[in-house]
N, C-alpha and C. Protein backbone atom coordinates (compact mmCIF):
# COMPACT_ATOMS: atom_id res chain seq x y z
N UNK A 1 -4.55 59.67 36.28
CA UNK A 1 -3.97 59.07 35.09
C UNK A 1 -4.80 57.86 34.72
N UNK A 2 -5.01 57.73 33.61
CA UNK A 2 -5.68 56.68 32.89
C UNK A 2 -4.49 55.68 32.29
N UNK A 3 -4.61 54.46 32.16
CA UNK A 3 -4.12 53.35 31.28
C UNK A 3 -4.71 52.76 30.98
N UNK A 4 -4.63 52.25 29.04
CA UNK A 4 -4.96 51.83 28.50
C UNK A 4 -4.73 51.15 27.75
N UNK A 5 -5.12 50.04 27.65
CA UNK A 5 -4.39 48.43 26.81
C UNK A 5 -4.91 48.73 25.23
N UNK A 6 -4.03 48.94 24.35
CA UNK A 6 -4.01 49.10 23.07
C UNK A 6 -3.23 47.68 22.34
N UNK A 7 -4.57 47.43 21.47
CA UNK A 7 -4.87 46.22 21.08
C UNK A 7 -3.91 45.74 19.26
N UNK A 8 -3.49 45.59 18.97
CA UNK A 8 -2.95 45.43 17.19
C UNK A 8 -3.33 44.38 16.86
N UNK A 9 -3.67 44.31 15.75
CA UNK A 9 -4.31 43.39 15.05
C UNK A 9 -3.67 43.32 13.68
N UNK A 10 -3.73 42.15 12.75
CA UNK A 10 -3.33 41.87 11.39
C UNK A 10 -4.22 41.87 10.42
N UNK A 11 -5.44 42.63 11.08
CA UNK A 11 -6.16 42.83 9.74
C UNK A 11 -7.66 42.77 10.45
N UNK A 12 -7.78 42.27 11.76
CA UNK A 12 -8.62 41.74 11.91
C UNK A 12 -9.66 42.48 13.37
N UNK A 13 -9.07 43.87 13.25
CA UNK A 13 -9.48 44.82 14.45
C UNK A 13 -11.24 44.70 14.50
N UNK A 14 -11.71 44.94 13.51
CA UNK A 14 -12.97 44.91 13.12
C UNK A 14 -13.59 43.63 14.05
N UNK A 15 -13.22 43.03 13.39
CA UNK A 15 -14.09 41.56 13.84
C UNK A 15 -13.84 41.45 15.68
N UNK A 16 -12.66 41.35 15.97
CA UNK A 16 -12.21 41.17 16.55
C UNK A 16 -12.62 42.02 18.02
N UNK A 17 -13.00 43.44 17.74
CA UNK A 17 -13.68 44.50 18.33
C UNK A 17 -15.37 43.94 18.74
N UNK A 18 -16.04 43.79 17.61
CA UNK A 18 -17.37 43.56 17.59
C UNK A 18 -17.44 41.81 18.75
N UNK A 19 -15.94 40.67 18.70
CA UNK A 19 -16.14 39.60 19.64
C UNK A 19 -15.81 40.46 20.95
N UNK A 20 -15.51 41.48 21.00
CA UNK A 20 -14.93 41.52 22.55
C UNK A 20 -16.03 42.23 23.16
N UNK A 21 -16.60 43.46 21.99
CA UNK A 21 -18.05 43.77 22.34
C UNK A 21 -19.32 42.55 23.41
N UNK A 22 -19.58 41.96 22.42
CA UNK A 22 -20.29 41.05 22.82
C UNK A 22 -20.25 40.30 24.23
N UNK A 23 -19.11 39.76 24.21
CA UNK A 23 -18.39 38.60 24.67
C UNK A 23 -18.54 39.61 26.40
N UNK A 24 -17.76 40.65 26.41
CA UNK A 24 -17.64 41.22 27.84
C UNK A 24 -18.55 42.44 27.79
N UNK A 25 -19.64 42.30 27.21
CA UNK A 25 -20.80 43.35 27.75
C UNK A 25 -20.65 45.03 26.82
N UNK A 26 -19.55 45.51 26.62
CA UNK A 26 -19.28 46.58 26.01
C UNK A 26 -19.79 47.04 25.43
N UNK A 27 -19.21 48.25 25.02
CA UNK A 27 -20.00 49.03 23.59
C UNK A 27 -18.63 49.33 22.89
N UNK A 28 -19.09 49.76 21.85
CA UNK A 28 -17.56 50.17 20.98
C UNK A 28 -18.02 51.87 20.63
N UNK A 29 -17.51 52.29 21.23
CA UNK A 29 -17.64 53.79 21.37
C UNK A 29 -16.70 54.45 20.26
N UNK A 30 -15.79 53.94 19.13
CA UNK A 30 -15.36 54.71 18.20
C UNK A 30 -15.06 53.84 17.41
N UNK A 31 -14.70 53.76 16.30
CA UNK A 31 -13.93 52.68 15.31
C UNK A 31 -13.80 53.72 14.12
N UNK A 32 -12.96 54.22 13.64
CA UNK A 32 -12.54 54.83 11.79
C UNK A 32 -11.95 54.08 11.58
N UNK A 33 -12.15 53.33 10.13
CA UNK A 33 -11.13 52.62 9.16
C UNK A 33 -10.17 54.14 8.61
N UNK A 34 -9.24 53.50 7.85
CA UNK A 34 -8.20 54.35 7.14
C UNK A 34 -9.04 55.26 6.14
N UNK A 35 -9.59 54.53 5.65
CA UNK A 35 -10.77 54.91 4.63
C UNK A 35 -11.18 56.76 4.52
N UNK A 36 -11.80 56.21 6.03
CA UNK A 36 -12.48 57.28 6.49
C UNK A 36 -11.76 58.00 7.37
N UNK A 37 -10.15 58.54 7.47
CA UNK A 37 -9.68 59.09 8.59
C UNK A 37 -9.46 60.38 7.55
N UNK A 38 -8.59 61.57 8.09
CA UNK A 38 -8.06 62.21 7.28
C UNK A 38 -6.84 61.93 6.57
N UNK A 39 -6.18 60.80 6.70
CA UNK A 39 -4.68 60.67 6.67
C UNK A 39 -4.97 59.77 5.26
N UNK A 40 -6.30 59.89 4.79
CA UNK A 40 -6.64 58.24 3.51
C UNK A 40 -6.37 58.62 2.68
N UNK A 41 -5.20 59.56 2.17
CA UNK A 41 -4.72 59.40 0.82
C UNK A 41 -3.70 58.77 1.12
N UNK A 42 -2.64 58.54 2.41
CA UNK A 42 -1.39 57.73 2.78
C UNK A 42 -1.67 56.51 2.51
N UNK A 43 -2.45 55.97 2.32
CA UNK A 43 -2.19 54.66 2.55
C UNK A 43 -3.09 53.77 1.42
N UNK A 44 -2.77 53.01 0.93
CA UNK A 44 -3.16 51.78 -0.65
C UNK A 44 -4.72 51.49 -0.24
N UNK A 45 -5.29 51.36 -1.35
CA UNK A 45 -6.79 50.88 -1.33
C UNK A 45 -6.90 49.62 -0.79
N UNK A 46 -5.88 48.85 -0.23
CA UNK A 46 -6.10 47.73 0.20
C UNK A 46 -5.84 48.17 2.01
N UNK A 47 -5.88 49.08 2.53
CA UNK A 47 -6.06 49.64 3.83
C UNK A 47 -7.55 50.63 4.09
N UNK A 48 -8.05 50.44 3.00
CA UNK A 48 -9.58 51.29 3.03
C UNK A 48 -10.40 51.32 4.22
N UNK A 49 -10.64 49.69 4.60
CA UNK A 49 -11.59 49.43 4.88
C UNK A 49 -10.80 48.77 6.39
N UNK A 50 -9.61 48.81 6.51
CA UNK A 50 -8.98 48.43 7.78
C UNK A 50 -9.29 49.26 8.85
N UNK A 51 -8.64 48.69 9.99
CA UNK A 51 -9.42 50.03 11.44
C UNK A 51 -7.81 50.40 11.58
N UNK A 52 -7.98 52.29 11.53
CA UNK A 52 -7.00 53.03 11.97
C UNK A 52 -7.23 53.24 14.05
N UNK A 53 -8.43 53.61 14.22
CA UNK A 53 -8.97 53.21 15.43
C UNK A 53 -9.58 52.78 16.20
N UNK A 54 -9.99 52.16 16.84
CA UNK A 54 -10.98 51.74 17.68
C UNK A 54 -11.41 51.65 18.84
N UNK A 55 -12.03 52.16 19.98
CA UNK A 55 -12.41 52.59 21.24
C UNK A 55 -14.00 51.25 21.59
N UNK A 56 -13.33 50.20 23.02
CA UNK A 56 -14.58 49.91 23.38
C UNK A 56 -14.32 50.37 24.83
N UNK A 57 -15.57 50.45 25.57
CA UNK A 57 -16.04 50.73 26.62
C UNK A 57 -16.31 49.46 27.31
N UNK A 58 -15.80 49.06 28.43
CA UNK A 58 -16.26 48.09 29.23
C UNK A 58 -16.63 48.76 30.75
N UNK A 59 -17.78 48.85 31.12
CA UNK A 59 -17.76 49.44 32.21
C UNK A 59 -17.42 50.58 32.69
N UNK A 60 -16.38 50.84 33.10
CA UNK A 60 -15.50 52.01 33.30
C UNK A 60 -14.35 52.21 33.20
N UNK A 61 -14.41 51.10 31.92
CA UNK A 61 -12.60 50.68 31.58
C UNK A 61 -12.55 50.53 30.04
N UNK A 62 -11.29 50.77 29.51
CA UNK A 62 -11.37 51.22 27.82
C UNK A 62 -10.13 50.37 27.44
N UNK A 63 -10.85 49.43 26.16
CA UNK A 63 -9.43 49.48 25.32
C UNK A 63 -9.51 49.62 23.98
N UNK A 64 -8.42 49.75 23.65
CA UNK A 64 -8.38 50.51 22.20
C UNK A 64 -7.28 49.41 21.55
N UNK A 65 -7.71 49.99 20.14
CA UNK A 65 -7.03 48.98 19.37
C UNK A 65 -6.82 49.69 17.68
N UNK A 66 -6.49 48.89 16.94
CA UNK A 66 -6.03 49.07 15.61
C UNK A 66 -5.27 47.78 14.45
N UNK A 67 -5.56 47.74 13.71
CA UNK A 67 -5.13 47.23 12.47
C UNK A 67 -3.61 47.93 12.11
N UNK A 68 -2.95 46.64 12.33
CA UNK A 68 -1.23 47.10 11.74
C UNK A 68 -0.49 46.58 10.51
N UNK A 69 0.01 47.27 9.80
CA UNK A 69 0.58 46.75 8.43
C UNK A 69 1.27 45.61 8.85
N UNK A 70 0.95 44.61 8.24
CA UNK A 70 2.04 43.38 8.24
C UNK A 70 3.45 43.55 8.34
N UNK A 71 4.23 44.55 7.94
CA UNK A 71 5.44 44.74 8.20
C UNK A 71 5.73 45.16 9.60
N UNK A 72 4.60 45.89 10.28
CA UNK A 72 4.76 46.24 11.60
C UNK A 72 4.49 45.59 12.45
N UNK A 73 3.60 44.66 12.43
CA UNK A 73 3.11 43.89 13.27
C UNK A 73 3.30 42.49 14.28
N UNK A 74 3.47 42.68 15.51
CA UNK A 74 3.81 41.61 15.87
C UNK A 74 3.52 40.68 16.76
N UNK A 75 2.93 39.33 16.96
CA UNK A 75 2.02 38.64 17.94
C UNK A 75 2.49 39.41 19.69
N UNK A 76 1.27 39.44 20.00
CA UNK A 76 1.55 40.23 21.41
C UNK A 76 2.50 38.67 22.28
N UNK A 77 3.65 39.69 22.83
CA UNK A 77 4.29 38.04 23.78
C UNK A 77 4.79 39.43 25.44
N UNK A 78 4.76 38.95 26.63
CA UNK A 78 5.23 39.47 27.27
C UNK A 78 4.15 40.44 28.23
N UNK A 79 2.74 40.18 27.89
CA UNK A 79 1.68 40.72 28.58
C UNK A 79 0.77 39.70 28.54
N UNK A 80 -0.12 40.48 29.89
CA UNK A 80 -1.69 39.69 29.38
C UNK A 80 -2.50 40.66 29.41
N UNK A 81 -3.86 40.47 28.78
CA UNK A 81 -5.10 41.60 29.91
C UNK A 81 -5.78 40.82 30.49
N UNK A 82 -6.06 41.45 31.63
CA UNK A 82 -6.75 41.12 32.76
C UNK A 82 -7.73 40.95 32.91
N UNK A 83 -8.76 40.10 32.92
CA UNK A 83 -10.00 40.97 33.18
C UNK A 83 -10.90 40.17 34.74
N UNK A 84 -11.24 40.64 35.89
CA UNK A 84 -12.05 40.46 36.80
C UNK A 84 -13.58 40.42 36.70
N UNK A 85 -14.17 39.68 36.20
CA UNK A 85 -15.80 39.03 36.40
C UNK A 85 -16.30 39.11 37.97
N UNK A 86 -16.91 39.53 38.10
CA UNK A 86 -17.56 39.80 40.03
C UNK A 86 -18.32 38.14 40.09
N UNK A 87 -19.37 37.74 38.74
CA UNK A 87 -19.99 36.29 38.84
C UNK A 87 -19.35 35.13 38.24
N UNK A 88 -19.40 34.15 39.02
CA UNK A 88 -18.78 32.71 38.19
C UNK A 88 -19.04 32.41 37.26
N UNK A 89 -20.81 32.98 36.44
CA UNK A 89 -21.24 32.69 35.05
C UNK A 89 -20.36 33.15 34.07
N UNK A 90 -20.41 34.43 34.43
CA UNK A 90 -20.03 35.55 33.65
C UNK A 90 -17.86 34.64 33.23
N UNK A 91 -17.38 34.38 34.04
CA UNK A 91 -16.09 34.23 34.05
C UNK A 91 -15.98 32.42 33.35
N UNK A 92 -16.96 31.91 33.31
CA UNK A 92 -17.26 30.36 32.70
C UNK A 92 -17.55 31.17 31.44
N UNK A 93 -18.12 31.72 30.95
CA UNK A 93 -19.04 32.43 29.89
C UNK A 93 -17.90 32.76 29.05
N UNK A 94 -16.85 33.75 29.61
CA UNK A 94 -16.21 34.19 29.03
C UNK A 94 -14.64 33.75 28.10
N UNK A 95 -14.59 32.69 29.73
CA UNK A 95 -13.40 31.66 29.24
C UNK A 95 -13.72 30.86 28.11
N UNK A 96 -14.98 30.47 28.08
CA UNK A 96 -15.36 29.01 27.09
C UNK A 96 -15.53 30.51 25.21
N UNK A 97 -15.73 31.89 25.32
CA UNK A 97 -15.87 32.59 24.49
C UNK A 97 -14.24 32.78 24.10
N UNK A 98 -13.32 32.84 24.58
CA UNK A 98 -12.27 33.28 24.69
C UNK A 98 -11.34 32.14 23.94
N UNK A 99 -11.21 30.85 24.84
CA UNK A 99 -11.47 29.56 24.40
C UNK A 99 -11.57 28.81 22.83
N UNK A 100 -12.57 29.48 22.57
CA UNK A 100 -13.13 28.78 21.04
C UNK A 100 -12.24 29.06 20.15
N UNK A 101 -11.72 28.63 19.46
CA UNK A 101 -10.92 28.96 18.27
C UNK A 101 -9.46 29.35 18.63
N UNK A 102 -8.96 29.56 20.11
CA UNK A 102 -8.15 30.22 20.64
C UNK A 102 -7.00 29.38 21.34
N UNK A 103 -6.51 29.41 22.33
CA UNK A 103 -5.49 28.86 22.53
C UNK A 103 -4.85 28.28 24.43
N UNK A 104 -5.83 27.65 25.09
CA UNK A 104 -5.72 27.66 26.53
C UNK A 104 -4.47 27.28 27.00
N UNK A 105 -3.86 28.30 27.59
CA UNK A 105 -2.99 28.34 28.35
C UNK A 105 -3.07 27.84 29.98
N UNK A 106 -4.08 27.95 30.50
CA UNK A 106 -4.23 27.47 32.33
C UNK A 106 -5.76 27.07 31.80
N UNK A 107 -6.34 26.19 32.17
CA UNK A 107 -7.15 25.62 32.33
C UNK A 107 -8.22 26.64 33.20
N UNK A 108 -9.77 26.90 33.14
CA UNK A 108 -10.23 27.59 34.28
C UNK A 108 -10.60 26.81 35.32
N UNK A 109 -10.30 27.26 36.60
CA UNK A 109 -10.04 26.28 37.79
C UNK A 109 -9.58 27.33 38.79
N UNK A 110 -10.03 26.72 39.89
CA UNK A 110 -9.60 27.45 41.66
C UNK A 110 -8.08 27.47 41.93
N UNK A 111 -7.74 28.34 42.08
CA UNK A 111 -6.73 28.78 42.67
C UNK A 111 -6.19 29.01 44.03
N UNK A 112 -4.93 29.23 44.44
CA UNK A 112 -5.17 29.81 46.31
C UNK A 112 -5.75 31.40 46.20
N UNK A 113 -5.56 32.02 45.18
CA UNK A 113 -6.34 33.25 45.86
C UNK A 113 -8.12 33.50 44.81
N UNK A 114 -8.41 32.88 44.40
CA UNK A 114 -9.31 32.95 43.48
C UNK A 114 -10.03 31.43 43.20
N UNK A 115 -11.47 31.41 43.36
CA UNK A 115 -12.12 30.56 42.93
C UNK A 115 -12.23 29.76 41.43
N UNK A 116 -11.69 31.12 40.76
CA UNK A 116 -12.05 30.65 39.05
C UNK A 116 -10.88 31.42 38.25
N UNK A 117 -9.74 31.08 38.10
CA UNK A 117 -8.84 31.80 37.14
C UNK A 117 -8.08 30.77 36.17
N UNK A 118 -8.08 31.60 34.77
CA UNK A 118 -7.98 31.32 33.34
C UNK A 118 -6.87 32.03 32.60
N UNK A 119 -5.75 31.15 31.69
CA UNK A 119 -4.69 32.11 30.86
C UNK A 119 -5.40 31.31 29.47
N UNK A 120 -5.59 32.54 28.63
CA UNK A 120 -6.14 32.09 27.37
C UNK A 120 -5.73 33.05 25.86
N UNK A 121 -5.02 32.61 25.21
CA UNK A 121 -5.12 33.63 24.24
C UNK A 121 -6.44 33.19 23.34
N UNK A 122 -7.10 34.36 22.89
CA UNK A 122 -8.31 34.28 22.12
C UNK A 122 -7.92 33.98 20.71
N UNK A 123 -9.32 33.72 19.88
CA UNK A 123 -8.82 33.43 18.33
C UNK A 123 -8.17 34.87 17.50
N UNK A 124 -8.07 36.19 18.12
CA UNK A 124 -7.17 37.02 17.99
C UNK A 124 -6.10 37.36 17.87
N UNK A 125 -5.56 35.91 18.65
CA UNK A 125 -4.26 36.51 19.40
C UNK A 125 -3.77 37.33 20.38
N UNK A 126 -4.77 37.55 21.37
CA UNK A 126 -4.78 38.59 22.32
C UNK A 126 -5.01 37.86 23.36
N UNK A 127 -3.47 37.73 24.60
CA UNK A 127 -3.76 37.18 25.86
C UNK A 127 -3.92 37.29 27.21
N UNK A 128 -5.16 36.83 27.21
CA UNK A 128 -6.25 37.06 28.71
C UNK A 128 -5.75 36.57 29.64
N UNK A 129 -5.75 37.03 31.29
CA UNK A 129 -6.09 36.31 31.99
C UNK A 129 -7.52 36.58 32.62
N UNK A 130 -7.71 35.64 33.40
CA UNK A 130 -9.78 35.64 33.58
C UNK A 130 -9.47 35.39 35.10
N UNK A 131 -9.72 36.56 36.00
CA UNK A 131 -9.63 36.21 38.04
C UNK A 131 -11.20 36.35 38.29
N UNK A 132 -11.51 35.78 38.40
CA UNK A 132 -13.04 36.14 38.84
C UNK A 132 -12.75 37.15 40.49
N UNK A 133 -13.72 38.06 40.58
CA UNK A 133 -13.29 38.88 41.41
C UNK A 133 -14.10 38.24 42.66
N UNK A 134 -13.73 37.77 43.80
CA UNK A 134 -13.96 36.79 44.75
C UNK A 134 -13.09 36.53 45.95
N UNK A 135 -13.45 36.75 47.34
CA UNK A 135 -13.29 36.59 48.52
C UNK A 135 -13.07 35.14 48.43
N UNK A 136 -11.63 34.68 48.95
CA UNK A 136 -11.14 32.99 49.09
C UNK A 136 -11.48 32.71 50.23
N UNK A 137 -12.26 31.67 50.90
CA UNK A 137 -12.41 31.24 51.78
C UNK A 137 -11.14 31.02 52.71
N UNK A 138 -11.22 31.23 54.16
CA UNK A 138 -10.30 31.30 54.89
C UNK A 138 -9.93 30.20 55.44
């Protein structure tokens, strides 16, 4: 069985896809706007150019996402995603990307079971936590 963190957005899947690209190494392995799905006569010319789907690849791990009508849509509360960095760069790198424009919740800093962990919602609205993946000294 696979699980997969499916992402909603207010308009802003696009952009938002192409920062997470970057930011954690990925590729974006699918994206159709409405535009271009089969379903694009349902929906107003002002959903043209929105994302009905979107698929990135991180490694060997996937999340997906989409653009939701304002009437549907609602700030994510009651999760986080996770993500484990193996290097300290990589998990400094990501927090201070995550960070910008966004909203720090835990400060990044040592923990008892982790050298470097971070609660951050991004300028998305989508909230991270950051464990760097790391053996705690005994």
């Amino acid at each position: 069985m696979k699980i997969t963190p499916y992402l909603n957005f207010p308009g802003t899947c696009a952009e938002a896809f192409k920062f997470y690209a970057e930011t954690l190494g990925g590729e974006i392995t699918f994206m159709q706007t409405h535009g271009e799905s089969p379903m694009k006569d349902m929906f107003g010319p002002e959903w043209k150019d929105k994302i009905m789907h979107a698929t990135l690849q991180v490694g060997d791990h996937e999340i997906a996402g989409s653009d939701a009508p304002l009437h549907m849509f609602a700030k994510p509360a009651g999760f986080m995603v996770t993500i484990n960095p193996k290097a300290p760069e990589d998990a400094r790198r990501i927090y201070a990307a995550f960070a910008e424009g966004g909203e720090v919740k835990m400060e990044l800093q040592e923990t008892f079971w982790t050298p470097l962990f971070a609660m951050v919602t991004d300028r998305y609205g989508t909230p991270w936590m950051i464990s760097l993946e790391a053996d705690m000294p005994k």
